[in-house]
Protein backbone atom coordinates (compact mmCIF):
# COMPACT_ATOMS: atom_id res chain seq x y z
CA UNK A 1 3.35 6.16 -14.13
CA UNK A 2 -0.62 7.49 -15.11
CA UNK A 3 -3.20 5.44 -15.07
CA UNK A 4 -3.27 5.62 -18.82
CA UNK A 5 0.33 3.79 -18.42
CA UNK A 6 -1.57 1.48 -16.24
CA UNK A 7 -4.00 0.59 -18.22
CA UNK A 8 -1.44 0.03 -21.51
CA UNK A 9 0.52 -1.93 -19.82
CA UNK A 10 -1.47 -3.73 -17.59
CA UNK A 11 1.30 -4.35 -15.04
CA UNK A 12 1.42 -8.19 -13.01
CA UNK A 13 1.37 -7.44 -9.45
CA UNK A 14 1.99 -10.49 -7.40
CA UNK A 15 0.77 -10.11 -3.96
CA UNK A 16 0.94 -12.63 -1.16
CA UNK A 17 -2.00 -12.01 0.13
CA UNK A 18 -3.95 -12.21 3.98
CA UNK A 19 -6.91 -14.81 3.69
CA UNK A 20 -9.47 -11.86 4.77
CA UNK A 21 -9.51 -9.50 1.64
CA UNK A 22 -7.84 -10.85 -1.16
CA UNK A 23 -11.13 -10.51 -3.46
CA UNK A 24 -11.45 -6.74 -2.74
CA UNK A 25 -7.42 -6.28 -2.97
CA UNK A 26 -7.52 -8.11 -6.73
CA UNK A 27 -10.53 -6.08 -7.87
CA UNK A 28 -8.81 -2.62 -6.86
CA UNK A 29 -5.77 -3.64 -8.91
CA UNK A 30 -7.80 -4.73 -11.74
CA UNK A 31 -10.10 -2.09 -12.40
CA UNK A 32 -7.70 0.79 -12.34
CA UNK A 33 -5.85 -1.47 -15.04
CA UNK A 34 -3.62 -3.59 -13.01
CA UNK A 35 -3.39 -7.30 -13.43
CA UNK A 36 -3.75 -9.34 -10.38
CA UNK A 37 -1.82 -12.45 -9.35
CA UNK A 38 -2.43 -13.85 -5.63
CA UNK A 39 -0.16 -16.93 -4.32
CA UNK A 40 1.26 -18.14 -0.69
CA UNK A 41 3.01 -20.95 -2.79
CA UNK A 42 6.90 -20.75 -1.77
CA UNK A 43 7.22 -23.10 -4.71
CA UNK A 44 6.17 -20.84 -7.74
CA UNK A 45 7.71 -17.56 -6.05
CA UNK A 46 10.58 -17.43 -8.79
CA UNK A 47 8.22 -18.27 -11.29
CA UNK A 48 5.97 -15.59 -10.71
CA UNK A 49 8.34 -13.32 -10.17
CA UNK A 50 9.62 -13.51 -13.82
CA UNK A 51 6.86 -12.52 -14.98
CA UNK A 52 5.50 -9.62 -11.96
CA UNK A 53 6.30 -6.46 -12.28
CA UNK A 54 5.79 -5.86 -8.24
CA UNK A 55 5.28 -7.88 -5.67
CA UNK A 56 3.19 -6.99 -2.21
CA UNK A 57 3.71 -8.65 1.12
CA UNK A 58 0.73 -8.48 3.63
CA UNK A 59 1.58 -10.28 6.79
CA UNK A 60 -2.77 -10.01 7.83
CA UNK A 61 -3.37 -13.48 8.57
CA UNK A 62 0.72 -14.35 8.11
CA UNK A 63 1.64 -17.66 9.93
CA UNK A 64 4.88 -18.57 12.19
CA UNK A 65 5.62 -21.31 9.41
CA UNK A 66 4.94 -18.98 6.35
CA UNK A 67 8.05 -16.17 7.74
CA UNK A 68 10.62 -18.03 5.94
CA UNK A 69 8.20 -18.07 2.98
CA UNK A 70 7.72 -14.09 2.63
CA UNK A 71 11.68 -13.46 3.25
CA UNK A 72 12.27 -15.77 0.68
CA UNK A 73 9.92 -13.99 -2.05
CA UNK A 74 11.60 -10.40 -0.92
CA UNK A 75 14.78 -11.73 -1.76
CA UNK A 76 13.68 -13.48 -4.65
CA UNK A 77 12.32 -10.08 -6.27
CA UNK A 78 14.75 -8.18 -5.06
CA UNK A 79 17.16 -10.50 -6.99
CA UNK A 80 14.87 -10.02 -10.40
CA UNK A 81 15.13 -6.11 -9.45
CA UNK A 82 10.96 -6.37 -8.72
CA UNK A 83 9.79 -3.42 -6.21
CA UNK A 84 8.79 -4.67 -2.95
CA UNK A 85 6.15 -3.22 -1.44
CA UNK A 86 5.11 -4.55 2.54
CA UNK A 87 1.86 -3.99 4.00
CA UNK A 88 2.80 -4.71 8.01
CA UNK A 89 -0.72 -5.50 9.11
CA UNK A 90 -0.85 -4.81 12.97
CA UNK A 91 2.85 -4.66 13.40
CA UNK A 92 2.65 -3.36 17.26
CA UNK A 93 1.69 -7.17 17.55
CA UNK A 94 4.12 -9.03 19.27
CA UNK A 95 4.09 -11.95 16.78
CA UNK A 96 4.36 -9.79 13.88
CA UNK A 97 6.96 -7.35 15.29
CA UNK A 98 9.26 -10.29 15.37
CA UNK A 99 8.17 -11.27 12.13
CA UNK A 100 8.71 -8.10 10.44
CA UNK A 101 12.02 -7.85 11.91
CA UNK A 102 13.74 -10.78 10.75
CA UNK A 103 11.93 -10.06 6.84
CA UNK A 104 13.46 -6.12 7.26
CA UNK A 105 16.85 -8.28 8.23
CA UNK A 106 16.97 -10.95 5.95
CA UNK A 107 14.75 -9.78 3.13
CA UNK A 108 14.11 -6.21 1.22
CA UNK A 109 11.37 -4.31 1.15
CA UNK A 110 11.29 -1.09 -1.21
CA UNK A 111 7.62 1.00 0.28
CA UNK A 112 5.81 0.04 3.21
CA UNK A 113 2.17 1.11 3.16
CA UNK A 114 0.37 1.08 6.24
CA UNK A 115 -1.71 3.50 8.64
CA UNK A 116 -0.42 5.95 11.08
CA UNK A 117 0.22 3.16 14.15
CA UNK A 118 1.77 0.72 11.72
CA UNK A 119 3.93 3.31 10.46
CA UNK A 120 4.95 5.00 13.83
CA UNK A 121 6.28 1.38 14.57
CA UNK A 122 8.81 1.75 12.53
CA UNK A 123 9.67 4.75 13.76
CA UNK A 124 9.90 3.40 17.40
CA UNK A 125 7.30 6.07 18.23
CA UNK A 126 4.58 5.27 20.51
CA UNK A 127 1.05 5.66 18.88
CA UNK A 128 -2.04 3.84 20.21
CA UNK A 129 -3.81 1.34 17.94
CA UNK A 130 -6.34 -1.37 18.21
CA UNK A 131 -5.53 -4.38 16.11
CA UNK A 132 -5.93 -3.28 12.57
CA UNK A 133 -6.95 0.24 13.31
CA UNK A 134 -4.69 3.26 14.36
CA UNK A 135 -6.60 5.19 18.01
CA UNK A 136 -4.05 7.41 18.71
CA UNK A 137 -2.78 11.00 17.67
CA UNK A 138 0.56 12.16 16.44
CA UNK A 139 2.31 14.50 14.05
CA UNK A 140 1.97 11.98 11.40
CA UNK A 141 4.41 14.22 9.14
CA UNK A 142 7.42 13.59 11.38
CA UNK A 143 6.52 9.68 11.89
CA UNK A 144 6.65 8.98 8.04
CA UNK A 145 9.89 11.09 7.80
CA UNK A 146 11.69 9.36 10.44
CA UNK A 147 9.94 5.59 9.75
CA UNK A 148 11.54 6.62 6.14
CA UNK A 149 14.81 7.60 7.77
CA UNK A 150 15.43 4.73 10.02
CA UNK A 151 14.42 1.55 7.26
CA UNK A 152 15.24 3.28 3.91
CA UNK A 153 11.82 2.42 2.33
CA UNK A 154 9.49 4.85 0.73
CA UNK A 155 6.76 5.33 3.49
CA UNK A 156 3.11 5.38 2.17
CA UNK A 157 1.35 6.69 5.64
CA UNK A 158 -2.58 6.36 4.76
CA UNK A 159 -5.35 8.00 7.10
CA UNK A 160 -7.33 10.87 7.21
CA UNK A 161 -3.85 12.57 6.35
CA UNK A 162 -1.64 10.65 4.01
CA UNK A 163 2.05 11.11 4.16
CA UNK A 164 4.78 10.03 1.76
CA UNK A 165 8.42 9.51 2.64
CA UNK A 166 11.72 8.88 0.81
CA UNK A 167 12.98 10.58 3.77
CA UNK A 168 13.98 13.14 1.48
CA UNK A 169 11.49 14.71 0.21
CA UNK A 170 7.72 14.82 1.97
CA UNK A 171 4.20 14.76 0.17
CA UNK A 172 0.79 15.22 2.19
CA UNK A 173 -2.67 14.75 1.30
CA UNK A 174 -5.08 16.77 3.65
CA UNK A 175 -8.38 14.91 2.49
CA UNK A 176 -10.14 13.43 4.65
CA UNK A 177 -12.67 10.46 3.62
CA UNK A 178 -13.53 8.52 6.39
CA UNK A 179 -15.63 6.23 4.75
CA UNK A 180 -12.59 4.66 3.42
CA UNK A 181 -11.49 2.94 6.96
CA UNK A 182 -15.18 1.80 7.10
CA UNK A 183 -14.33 -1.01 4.59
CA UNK A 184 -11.86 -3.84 5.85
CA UNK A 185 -9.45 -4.40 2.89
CA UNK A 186 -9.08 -0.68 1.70
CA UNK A 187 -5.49 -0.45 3.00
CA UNK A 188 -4.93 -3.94 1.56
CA UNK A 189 -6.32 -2.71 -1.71
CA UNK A 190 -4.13 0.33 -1.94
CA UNK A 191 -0.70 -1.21 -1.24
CA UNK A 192 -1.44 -3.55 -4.34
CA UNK A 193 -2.56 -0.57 -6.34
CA UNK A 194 0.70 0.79 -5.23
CA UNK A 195 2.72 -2.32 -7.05
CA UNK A 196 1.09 -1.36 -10.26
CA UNK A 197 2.10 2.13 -10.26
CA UNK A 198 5.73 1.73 -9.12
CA UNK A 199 6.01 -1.47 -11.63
CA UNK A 200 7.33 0.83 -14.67
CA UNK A 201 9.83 3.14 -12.23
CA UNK A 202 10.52 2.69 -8.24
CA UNK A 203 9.86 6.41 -7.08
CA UNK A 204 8.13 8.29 -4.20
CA UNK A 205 6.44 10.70 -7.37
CA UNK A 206 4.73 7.16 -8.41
CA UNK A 207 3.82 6.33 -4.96
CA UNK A 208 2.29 9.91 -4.22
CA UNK A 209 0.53 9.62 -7.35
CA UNK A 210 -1.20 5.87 -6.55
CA UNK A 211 -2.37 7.75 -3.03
CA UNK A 212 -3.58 10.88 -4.70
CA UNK A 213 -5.67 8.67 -7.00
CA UNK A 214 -7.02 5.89 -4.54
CA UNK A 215 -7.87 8.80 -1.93
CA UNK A 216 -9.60 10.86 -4.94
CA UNK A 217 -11.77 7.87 -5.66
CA UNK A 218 -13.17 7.66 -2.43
CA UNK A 219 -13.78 11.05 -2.22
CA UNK A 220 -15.86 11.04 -5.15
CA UNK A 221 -17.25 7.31 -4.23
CA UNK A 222 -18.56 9.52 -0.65
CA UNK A 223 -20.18 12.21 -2.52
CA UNK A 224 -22.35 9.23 -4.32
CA UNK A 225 -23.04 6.44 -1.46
CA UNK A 226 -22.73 7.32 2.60
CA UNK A 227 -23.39 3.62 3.55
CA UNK A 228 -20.32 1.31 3.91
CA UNK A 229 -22.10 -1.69 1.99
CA UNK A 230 -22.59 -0.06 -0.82
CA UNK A 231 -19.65 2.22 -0.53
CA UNK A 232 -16.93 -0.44 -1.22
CA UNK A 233 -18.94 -1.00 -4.46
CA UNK A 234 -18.90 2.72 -5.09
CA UNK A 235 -14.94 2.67 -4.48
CA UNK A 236 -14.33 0.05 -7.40
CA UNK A 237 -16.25 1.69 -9.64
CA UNK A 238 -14.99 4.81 -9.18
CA UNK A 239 -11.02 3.42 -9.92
CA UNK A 240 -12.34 2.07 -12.66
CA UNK A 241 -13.76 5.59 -14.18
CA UNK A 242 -11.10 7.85 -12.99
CA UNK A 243 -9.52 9.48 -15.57
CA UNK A 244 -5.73 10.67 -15.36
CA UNK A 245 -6.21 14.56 -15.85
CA UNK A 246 -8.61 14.66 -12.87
CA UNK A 247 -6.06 13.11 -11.08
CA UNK A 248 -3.36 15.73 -12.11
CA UNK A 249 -5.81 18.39 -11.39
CA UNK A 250 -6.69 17.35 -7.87
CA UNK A 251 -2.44 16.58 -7.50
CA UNK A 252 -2.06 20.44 -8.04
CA UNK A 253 -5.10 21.33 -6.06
CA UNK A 254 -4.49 18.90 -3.06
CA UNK A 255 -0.86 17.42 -2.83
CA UNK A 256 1.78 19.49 -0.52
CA UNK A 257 5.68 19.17 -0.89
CA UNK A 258 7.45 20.07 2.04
């Protein structure tokens, strides 16, 4: 799936969405061609899901009384063979350990996006993190193999190294932008972009190529704005511009297969 595919078809991504970034999130997924649906309605979930071509879970501001809501929409897309993609927002959290457990139980979830700590959780490795940002140090490479191992999901690991998992096959990205974790919603933004890309075909290739993109946009939005205000700006328009044979060229130039 290119982002010339994206932008033909315009795929629906449904996310259920945290109450802190869904603005940012929809804009990501609509300027690199996507169209964005948000809801938290239990209600419409089948609905929706007819007509989504992926849905994202992000459990950021998820509630004790919304669980049964977000296993429910796994299953229901699951059901309507819709890629699942989870975004397990400060999983190491007591609350939303549990949480996650009983959706990885009683739901399906296809990729799980998330940043070094959030990923090592799942590999029931220890790796420091502070809320919604990852402190600690690891081989990253071996987390997202064995997080990919132990749940079956593709495992998008995003940081100043990003690692991809079918627990197969590995991809790494050795670019390092770190104005992307200076913007609150960036991570949010890229497991939607995710759903867009995986909507045609549910692969890791589609996967690595949604990270290879998002992370080649804010390389090039760092070499125009250093300042975090105006570098979220820079991001969007960026996706927007980016064509599909720059992001082949910086696949070949930057992407490892191990």
């Amino acid at each position: 799936m290119t982002i010339k595919n994206v932008r033909t078809q315009s795929p629906l991504v449904l996310t259920y969405a945290n109450f802190v970034t869904p603005q940012f999130v929809a804009n990501v997924v609509n300027v690199i061609g996507g169209s964005p649906l948000m809801s938290r309605e239990v209600s419409e979930f089948n609905d929706l899901c007819q007509i989504a071509h992926a849905v994202v879970i992000n459990i950021g501001t998820l509630k004790a009384n919304e669980l049964s809501d977000i296993v429910t929409l796994s299953k229901v897309a699951t059901n309507l063979d819709k890629p699942v993609i989870l975004d397990p927002v400060a999983v190491a959290v007591p609350f939303r350990s549990k949480a996650v457990q009983t959706l990885m139980r009683e739901g399906h979830v296809d990729i799980i996006r998330g940043n070094a700590a959030e990923i090592a959780w799942f590999a029931d490795i220890d790796f420091d993190s502070q809320g919604i940002d990852a402190t600690g140090s690891g081989d990253v490479i071996a987390i997202a193999q064995l997080a990919a191992e132990k749940t079956g999901a593709i495992i998008a690991l995003s940081g100043a190294k990003d690692v991809i998992s079918d627990g197969h096959q590995t991809a790494v990205i050795e670019t390092d932008v770190p104005l992307l974790s200076t913007n609150v919603g960036t991570g949010d933004a890229l497991s939607s972009m995710i759903g867009a890309f995986v909507a045609e075909s549910l692969t890791m290739e589609n996967v690595t190529y949604t990270m290879a993109t998002f992370k080649l946009a804010g390389l090039k939005a760092s070499h125009q704005i250093t300042t975090p205000g105006f570098y979220s700006m820079q991001l969007l328009d960026e996706l927007a511009a980016i064509t599909s044979e720059e992001v082949a060229t910086f696949m070949t130039e930057s992407v490892q297969y191990l």
